[in-house]
PDB file of N, CA and C in Angstrom:
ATOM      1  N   UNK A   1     101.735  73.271  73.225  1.00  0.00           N
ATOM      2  CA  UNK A   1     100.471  73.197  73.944  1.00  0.00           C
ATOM      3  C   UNK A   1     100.243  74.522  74.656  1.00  0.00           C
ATOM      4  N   UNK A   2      99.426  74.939  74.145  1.00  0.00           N
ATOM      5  CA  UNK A   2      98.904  76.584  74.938  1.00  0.00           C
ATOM      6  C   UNK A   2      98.446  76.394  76.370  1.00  0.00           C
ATOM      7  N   UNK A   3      98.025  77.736  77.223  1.00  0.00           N
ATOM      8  CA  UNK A   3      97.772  77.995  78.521  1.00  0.00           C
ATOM      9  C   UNK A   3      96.263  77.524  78.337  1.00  0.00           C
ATOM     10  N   UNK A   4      95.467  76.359  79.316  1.00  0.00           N
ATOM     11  CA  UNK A   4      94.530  76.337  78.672  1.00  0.00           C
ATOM     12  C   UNK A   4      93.429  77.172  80.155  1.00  0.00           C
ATOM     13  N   UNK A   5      92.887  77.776  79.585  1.00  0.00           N
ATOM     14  CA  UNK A   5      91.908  78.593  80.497  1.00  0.00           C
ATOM     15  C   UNK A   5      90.384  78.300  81.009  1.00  0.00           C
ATOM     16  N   UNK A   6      90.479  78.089  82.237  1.00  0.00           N
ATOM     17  CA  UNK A   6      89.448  77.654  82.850  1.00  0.00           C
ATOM     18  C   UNK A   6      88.041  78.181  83.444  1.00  0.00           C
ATOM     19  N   UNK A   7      87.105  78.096  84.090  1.00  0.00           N
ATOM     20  CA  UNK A   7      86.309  79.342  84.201  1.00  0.00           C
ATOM     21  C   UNK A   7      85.547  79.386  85.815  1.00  0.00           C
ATOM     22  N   UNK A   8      85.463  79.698  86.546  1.00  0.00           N
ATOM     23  CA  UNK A   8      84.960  79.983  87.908  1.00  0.00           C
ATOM     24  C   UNK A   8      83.912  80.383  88.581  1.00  0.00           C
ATOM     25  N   UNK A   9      83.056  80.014  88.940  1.00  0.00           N
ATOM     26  CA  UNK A   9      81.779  80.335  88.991  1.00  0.00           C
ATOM     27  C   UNK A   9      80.910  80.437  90.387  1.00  0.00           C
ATOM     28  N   UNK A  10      81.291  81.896  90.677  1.00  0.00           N
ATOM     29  CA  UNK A  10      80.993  82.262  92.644  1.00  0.00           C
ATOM     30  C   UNK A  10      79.486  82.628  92.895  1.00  0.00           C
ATOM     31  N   UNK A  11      78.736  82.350  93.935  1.00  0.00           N
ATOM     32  CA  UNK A  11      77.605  83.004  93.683  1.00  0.00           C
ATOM     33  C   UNK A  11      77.642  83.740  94.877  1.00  0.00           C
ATOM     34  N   UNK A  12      77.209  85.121  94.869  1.00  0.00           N
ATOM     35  CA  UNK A  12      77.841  86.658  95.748  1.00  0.00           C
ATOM     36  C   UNK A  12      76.202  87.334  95.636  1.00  0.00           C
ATOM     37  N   UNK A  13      76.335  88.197  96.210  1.00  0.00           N
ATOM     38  CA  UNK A  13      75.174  89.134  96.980  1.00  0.00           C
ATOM     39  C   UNK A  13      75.580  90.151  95.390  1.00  0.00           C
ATOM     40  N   UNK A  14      74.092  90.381  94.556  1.00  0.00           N
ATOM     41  CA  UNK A  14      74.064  91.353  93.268  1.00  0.00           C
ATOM     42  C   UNK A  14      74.581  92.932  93.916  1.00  0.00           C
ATOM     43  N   UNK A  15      74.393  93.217  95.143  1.00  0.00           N
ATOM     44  CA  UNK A  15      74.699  94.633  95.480  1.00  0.00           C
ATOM     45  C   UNK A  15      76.535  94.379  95.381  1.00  0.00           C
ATOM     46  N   UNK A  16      77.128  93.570  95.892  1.00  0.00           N
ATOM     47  CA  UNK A  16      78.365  93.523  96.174  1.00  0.00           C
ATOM     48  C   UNK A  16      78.734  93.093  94.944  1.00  0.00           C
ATOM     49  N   UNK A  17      78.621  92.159  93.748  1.00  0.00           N
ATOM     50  CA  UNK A  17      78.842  92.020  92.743  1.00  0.00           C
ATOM     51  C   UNK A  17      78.998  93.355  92.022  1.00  0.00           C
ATOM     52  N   UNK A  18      77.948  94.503  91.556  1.00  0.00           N
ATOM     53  CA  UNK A  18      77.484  94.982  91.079  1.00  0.00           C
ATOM     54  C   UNK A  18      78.369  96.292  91.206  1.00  0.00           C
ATOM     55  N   UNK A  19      78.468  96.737  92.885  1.00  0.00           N
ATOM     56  CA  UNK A  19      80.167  97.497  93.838  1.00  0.00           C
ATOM     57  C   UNK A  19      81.089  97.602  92.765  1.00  0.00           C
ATOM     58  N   UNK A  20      81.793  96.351  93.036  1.00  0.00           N
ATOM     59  CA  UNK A  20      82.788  95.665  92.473  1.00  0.00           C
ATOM     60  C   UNK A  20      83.273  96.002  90.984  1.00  0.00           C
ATOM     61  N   UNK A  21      81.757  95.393  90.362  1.00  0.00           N
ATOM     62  CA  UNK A  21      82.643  95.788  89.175  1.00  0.00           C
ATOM     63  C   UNK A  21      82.207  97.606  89.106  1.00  0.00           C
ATOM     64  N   UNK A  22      81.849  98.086  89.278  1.00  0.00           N
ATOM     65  CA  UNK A  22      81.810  99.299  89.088  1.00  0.00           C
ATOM     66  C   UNK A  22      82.990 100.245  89.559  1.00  0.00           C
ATOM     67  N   UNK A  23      83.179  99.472  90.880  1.00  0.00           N
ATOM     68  CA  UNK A  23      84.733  99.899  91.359  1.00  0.00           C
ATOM     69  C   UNK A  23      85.824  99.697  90.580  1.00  0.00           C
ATOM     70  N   UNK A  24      86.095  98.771  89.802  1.00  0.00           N
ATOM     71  CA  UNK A  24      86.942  98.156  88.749  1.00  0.00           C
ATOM     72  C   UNK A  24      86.798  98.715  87.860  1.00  0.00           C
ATOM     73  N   UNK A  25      86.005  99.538  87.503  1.00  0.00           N
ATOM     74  CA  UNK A  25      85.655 100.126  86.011  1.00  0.00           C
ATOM     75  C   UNK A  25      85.907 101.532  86.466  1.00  0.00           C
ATOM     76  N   UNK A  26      85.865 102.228  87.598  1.00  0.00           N
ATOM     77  CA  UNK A  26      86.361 103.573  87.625  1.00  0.00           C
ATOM     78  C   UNK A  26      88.016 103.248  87.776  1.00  0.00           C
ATOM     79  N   UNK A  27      88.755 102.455  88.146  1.00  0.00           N
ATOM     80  CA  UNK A  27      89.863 102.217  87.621  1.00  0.00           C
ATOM     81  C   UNK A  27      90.338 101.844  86.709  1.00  0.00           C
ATOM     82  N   UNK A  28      89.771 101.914  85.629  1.00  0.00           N
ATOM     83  CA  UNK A  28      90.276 100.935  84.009  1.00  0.00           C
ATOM     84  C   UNK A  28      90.865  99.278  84.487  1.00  0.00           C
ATOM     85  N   UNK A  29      89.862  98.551  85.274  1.00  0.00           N
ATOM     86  CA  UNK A  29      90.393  97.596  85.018  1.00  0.00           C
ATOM     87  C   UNK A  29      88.629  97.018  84.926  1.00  0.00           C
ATOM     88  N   UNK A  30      88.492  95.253  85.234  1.00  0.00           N
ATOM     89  CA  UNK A  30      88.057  94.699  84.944  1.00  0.00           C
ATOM     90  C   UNK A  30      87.884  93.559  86.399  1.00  0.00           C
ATOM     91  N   UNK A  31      86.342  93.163  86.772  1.00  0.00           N
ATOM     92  CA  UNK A  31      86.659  92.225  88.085  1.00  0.00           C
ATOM     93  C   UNK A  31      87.475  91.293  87.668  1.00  0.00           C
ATOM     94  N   UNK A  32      87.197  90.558  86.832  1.00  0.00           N
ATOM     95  CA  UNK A  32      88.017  89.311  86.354  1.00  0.00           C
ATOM     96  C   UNK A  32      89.522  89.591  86.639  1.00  0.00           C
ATOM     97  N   UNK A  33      90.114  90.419  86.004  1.00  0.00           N
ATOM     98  CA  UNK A  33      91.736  90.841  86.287  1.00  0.00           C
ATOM     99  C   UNK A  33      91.609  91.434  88.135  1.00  0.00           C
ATOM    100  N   UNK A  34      91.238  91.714  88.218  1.00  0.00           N
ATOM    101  CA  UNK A  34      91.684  91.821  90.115  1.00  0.00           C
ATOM    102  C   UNK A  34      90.978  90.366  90.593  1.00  0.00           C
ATOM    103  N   UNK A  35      89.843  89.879  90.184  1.00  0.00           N
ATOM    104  CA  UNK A  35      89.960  88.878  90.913  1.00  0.00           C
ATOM    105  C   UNK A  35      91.079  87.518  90.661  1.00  0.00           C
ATOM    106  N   UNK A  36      91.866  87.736  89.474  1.00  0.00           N
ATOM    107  CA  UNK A  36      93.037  87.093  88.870  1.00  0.00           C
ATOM    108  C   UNK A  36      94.665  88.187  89.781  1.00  0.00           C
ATOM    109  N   UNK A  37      94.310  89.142  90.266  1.00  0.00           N
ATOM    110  CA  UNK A  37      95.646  89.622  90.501  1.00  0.00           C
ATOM    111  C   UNK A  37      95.627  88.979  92.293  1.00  0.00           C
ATOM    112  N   UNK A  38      94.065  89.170  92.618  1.00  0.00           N
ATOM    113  CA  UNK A  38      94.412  88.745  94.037  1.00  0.00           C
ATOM    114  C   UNK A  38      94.538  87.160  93.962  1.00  0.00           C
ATOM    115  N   UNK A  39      94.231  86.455  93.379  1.00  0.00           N
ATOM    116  CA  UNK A  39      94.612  84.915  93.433  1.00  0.00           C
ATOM    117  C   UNK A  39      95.790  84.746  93.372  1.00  0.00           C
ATOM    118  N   UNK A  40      96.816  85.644  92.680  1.00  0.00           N
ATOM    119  CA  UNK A  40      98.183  85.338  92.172  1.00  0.00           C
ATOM    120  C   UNK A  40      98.825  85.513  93.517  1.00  0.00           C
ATOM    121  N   UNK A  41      98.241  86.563  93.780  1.00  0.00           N
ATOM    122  CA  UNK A  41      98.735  87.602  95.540  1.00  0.00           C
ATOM    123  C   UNK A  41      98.757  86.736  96.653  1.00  0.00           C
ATOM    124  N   UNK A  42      97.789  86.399  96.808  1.00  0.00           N
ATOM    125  CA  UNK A  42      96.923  85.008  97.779  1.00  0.00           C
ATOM    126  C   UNK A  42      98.205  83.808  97.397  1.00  0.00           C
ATOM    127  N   UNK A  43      98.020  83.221  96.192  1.00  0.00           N
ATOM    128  CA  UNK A  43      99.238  82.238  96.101  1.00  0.00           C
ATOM    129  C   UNK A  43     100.556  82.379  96.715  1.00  0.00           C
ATOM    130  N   UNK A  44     100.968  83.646  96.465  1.00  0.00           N
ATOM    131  CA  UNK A  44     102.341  84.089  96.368  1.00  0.00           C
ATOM    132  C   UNK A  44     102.845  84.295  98.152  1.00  0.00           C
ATOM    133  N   UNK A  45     101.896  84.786  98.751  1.00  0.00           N
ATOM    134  CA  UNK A  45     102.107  85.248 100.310  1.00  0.00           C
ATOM    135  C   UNK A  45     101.998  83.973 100.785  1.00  0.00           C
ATOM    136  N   UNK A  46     102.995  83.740 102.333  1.00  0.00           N
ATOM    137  CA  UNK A  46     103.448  82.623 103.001  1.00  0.00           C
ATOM    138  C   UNK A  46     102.314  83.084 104.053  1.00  0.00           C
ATOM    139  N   UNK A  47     101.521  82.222 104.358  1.00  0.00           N
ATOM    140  CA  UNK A  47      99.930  82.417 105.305  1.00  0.00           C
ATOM    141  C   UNK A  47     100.370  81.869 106.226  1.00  0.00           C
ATOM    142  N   UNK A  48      99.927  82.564 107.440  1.00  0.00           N
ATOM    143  CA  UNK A  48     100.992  82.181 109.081  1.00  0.00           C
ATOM    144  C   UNK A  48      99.562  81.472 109.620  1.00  0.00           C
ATOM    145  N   UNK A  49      99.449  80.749 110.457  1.00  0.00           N
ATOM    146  CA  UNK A  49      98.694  80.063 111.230  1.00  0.00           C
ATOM    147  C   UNK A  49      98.390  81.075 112.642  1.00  0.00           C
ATOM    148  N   UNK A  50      97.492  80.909 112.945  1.00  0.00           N
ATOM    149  CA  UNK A  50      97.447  81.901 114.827  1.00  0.00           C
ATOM    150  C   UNK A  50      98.588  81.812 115.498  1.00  0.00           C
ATOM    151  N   UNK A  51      98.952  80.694 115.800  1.00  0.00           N
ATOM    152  CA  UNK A  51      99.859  80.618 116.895  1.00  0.00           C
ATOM    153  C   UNK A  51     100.934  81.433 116.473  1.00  0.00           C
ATOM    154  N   UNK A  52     101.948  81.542 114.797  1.00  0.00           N
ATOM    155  CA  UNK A  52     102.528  82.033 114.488  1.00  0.00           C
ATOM    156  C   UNK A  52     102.703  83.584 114.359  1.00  0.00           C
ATOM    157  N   UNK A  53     101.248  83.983 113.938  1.00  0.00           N
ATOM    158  CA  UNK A  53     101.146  85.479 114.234  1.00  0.00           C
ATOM    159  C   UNK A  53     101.251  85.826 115.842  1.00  0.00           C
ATOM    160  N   UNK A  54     100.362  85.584 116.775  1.00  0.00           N
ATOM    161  CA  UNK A  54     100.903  86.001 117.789  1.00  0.00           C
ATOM    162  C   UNK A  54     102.601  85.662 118.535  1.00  0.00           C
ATOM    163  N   UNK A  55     103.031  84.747 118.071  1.00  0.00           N
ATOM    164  CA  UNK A  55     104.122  84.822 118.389  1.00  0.00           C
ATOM    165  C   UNK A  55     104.880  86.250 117.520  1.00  0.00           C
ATOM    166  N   UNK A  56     104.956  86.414 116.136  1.00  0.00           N
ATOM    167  CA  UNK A  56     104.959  87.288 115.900  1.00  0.00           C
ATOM    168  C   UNK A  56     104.941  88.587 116.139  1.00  0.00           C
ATOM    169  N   UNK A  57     103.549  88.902 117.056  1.00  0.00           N
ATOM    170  CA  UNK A  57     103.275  90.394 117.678  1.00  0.00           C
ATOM    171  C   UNK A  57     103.988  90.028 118.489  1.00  0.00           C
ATOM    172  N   UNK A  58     104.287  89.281 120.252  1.00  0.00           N
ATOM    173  CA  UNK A  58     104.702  89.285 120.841  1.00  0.00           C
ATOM    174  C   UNK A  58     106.262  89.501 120.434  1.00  0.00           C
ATOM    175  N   UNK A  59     107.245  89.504 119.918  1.00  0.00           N
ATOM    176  CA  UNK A  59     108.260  89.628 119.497  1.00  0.00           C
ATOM    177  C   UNK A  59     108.151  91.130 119.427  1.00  0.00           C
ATOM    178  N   UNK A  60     107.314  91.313 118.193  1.00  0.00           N
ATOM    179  CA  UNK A  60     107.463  92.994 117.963  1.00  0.00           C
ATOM    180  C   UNK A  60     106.677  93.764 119.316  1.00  0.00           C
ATOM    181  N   UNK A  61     106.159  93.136 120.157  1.00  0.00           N
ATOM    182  CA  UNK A  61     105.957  93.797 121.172  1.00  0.00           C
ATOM    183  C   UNK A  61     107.364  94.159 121.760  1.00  0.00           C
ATOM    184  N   UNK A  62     107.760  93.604 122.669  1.00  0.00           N
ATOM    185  CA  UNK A  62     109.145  92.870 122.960  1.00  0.00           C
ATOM    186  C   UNK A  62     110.129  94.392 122.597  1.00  0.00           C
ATOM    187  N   UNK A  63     110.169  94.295 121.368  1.00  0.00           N
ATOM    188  CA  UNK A  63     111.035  95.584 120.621  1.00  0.00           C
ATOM    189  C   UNK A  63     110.263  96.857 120.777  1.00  0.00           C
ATOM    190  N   UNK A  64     109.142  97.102 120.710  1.00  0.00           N
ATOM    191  CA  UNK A  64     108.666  98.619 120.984  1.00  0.00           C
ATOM    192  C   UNK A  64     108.666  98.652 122.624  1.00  0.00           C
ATOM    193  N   UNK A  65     108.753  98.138 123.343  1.00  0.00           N
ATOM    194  CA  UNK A  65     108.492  97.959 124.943  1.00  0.00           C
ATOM    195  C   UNK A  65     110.203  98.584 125.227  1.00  0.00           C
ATOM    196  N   UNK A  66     110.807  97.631 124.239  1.00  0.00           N
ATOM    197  CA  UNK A  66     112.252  98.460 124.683  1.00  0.00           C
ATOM    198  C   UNK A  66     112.829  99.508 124.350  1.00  0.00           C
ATOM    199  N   UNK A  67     112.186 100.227 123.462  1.00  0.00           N
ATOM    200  CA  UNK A  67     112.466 101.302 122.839  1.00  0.00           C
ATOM    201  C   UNK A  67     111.902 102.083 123.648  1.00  0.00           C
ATOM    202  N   UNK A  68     110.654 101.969 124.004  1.00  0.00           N
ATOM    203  CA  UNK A  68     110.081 103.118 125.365  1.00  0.00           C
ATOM    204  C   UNK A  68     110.801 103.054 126.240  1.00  0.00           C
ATOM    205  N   UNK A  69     111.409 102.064 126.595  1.00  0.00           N
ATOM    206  CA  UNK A  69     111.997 101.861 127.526  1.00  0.00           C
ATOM    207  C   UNK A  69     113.321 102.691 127.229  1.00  0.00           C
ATOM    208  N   UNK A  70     113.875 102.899 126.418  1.00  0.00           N
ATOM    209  CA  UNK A  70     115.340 103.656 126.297  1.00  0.00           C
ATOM    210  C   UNK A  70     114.504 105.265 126.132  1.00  0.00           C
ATOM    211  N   UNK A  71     113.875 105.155 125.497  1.00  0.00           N
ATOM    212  CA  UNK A  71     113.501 106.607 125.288  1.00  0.00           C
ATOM    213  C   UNK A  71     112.997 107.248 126.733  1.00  0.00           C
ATOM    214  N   UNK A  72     112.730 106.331 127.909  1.00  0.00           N
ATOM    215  CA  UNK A  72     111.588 107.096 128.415  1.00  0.00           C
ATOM    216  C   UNK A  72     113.203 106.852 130.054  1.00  0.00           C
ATOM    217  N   UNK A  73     114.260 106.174 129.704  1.00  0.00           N
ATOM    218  CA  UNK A  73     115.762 106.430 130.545  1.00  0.00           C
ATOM    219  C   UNK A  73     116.249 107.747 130.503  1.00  0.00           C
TER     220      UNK A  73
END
């Protein structure tokens, strides 16, 4: 049983459509394949919620605060 392929159908502003693929075409690619590489991308990345990102920065705050802090001893 083969990959069976489905089809997607967005409706977008013709100036930004139009960008797009033109942007895609001075790179040898195609919208369809970037809009297929960022879905894969999108799937693949673990998506943090708010609360998690700022806990996040605050941490890496935390660590540059102490590094000024040694540098500036």
């Amino acid at each position: 049983m083969g990959n069976v392929m489905g089809q997607l159908n967005i409706r977008i502003d013709d100036a930004l459509k139009e960008a797009f693929i033109k942007k895609a075409r001075e790179h040898n690619t195609s919208a369809t394949e970037l809009l297929i590489e960022f879905m894969k991308h999108y799937l693949a990345t673990p998506h943090k919620n708010e609360s998690q990102k700022i806990e996040e920065l605050e941490k890496r705050l935390v660590k540059v605060e102490q590094v000024l802090g040694e540098l500036a001893a």
